[in-house]
Protein backbone atom coordinates (compact mmCIF):
# COMPACT_ATOMS: atom_id res chain seq x y z
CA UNK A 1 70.48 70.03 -58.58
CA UNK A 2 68.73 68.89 -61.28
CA UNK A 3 70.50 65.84 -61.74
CA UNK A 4 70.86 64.95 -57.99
CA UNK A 5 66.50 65.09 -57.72
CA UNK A 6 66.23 62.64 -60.49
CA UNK A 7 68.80 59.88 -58.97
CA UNK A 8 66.68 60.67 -56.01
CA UNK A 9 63.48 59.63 -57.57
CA UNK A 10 64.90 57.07 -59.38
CA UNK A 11 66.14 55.48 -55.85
CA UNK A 12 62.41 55.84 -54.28
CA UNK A 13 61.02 54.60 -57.60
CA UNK A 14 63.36 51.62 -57.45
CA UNK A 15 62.62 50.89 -53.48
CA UNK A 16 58.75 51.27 -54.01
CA UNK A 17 59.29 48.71 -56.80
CA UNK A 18 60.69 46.71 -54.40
CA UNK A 19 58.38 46.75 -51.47
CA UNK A 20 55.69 46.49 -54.12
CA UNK A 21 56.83 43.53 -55.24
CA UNK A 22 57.39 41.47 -51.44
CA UNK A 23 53.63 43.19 -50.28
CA UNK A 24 52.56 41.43 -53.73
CA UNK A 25 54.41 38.08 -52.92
CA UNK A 26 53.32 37.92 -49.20
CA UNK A 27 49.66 38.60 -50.48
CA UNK A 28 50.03 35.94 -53.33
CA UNK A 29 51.90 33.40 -50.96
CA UNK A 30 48.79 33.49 -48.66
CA UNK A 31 45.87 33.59 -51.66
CA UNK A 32 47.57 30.41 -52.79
CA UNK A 33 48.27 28.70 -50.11
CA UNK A 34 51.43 29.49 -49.19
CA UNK A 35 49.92 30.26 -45.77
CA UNK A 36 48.84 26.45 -45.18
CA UNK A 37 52.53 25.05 -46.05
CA UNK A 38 53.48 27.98 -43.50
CA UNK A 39 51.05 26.62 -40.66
CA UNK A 40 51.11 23.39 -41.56
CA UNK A 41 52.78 22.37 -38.32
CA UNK A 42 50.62 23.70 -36.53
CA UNK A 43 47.76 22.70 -37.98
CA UNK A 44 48.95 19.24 -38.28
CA UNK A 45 49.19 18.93 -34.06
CA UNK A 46 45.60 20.27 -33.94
CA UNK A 47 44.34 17.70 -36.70
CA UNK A 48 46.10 15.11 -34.62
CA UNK A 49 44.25 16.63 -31.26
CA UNK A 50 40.69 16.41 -32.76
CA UNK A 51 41.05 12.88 -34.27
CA UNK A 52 41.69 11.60 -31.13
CA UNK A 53 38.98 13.30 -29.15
CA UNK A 54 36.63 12.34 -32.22
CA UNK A 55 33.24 12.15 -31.81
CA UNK A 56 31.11 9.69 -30.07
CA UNK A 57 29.94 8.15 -33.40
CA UNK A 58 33.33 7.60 -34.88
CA UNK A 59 34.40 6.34 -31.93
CA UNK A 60 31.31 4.01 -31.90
CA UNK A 61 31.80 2.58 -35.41
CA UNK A 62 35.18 2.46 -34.94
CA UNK A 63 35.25 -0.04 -32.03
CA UNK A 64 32.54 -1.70 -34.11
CA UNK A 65 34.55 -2.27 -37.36
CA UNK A 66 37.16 -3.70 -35.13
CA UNK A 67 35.03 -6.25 -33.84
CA UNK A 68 33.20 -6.65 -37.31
CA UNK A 69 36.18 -7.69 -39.01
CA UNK A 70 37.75 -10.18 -36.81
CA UNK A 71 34.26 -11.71 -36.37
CA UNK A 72 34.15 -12.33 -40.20
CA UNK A 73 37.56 -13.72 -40.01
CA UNK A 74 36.28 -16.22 -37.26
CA UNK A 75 32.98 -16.86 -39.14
CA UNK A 76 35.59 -17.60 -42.22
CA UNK A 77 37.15 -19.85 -39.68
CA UNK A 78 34.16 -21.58 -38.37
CA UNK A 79 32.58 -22.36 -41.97
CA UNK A 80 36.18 -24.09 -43.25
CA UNK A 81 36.20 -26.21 -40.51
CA UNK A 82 32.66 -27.50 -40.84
CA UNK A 83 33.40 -28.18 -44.74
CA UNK A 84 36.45 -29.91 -43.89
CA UNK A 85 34.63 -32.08 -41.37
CA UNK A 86 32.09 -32.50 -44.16
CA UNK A 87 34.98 -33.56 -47.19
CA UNK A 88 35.89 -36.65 -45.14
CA UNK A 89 32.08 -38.25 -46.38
CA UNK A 90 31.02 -36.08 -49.69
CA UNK A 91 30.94 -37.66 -52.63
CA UNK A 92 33.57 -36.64 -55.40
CA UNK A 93 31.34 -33.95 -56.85
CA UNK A 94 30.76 -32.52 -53.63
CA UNK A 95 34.17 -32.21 -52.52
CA UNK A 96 35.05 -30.38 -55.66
CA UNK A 97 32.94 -27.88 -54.39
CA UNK A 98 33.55 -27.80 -51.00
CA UNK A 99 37.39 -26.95 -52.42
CA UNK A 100 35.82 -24.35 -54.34
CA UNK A 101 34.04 -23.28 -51.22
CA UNK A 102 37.02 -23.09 -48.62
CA UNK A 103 38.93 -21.46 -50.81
CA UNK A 104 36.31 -18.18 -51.33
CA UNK A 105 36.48 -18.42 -47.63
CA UNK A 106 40.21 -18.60 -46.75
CA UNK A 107 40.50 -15.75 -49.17
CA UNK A 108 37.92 -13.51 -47.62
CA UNK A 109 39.47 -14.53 -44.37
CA UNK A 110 42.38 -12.66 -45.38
CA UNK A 111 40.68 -9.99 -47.17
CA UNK A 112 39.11 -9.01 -43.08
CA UNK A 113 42.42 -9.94 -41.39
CA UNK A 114 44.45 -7.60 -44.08
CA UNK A 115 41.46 -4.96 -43.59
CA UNK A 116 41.70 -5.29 -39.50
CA UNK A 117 45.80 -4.87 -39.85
CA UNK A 118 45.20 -1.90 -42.26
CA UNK A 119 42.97 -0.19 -39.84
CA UNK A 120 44.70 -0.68 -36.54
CA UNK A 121 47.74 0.75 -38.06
CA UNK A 122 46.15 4.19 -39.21
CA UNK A 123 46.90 6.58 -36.36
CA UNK A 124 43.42 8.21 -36.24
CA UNK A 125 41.86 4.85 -35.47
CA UNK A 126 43.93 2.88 -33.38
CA UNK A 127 43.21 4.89 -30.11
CA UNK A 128 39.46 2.79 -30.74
CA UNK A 129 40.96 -0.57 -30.75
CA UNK A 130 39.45 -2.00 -27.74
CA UNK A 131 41.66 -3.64 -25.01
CA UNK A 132 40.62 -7.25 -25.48
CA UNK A 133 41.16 -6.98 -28.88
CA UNK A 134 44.90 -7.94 -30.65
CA UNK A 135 46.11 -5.38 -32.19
CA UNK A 136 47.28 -7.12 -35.35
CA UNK A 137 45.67 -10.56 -36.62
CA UNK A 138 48.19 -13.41 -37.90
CA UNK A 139 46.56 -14.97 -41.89
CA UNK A 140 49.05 -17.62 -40.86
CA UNK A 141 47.46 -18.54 -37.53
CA UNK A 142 44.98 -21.21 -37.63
CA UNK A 143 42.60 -19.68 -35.40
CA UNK A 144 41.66 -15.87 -34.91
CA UNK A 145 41.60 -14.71 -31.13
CA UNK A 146 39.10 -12.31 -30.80
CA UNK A 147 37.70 -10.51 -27.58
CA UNK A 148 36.91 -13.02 -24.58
C-alpha cells in the first residue's frame, strides 16, 4: 500500500505542477501583454469607431489642414506665375534670381501637394476631406483645383 500512496502523490504532485504552470502562463500572458495581442481585434474595430466620430476639434483642424495645404500649393502657383511674367523684362541678374526663386517655390509646391496626398490617404483623416475638395492633388498639373 505503501508503494501505491506514493505513485499517488507523485501523480497529484505532477498534475498540480501542471496546472501551476498554465495558471502561471495565463497570468504572465496577460501582465505582458499577451491580453492586447488577444483583443487586438477587437480593440482595433473600436479604435477605428472613435477616430471617425472624433472630436469636434480634430475634425475642425482637420478640414482646415486640408484647405491649408492646397491653398499653399495655389499660393506656390500664383507667385511662379507672377515671376515668370516678371523674367520676360528683368535684367540678367534678376532673372538669376527669379530662377532661384521659382524653384524654392515649385519645390514647396510639392512639399504641400505630397503633404495633402499623405494626409487624405491616412484612414483616420480622410472622413474630414471636405466634398469640394479633390481627394488627391496632381505635382504634374499646372494648376491646383481647390474648393469653388
Amino acid at each position: 500500500m505503501g508503494v501505491r500512496h506514493e505513485e499517488v502523490r507523485l501523480r497529484v504532485w505532477a498534475v498540480s505542477c501542471v496546472v501551476g504552470l498554465a495558471v502561471l502562463g495565463v497570468f504572465g500572458t496577460f501582465v505582458f501583454g499577451g491580453a492586447g495581442w488577444i483583443t487586438a481585434p477587437f480593440r482595433g474595430a473600436s479604435e477605428v469607431r472613435e477616430n471617425t466620430v472624433a472630436s469636434g476639434t480634430f475634425r475642425q483642424s482637420t478640414y482646415q489642414d486640408f484647405f491649408d495645404l492646397c491653398e499653399a500649393a495655389q499660393n506656390a502657383e500664383g507667385s511662379i506665375r507672377a515671376l515668370q511674367e516678371e523674367r520676360g523684362s528683368a535684367s540678367a541678374a534678376r532673372r538669376g534670381q527669379i530662377d532661384q526663386s521659382i524653384t524654392a517655390l515649385r519645390s514647396s509646391r510639392t512639399e504641400s501637394i505630397n503633404e495633402y496626398n499623405s494626409k487624405a490617404a491616412q484612414e483616420h483623416r480622410a472622413p474630414f476631406l471636405d466634398r469640394d475638395l479633390p481627394y488627391r492633388l496632381h505635382a504634374d498639373a499646372d494648376r491646383t483645383a481647390c474648393a469653388n
